[in-house]
Protein backbone atom coordinates (compact mmCIF):
# COMPACT_ATOMS: atom_id res chain seq x y z
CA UNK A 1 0.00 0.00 0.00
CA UNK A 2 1.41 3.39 -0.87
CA UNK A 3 1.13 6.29 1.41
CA UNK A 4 1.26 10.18 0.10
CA UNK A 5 3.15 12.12 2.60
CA UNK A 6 2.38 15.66 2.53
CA UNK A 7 4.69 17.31 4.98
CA UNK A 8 7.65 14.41 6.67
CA UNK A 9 8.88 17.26 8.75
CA UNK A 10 5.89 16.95 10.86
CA UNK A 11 6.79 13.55 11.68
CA UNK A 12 8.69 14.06 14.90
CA UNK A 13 5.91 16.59 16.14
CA UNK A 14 3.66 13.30 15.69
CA UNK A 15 5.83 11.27 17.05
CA UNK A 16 6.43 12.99 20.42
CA UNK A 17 2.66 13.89 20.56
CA UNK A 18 2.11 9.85 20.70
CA UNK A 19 4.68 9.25 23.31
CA UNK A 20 3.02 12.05 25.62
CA UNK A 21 -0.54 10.72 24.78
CA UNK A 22 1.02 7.11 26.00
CA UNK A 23 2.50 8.31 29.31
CA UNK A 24 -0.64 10.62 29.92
CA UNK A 25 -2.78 7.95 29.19
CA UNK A 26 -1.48 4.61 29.67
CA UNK A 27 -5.39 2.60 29.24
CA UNK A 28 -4.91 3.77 25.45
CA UNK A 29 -1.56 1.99 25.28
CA UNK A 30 -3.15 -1.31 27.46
CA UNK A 31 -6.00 -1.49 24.98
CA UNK A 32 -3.71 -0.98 21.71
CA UNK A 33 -1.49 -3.74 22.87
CA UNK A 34 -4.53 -5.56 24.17
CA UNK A 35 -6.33 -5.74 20.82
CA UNK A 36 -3.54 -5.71 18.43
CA UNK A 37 -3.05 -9.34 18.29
CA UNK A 38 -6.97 -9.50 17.65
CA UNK A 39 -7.23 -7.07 14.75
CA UNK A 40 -6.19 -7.15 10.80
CA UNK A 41 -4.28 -3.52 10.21
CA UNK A 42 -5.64 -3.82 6.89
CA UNK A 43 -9.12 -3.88 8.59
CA UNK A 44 -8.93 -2.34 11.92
CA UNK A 45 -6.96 0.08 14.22
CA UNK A 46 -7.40 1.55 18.13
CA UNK A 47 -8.68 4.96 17.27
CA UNK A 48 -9.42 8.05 20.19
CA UNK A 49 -11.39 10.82 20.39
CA UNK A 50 -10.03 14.63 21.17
């Protein structure tokens, strides 16, 4: 599958915004790791609501 990137220098932004969303909540990370085993990526993917 090929992916359009439209800006890679936003990539580390993302990336640290992740690792603060995992520390500040760690039940996201539990379920993610929970359900990955369960789930096809090419069908399904933890999401969250802002």
């Amino acid at each position: 599958m090929d992916y359009k990137v439209k800006d890679i220098g936003l990539a580390l932004q993302g990336r640290r915004e992740i690792e603060i969303a995992e520390k500040d909540m760690p039940g996201l990370s539990s379920a993610k790791n929970t359900a990955k085993p369960n789930l096809s990526k090419a069908h399904a993917s933890p999401a969250a609501c802002t």
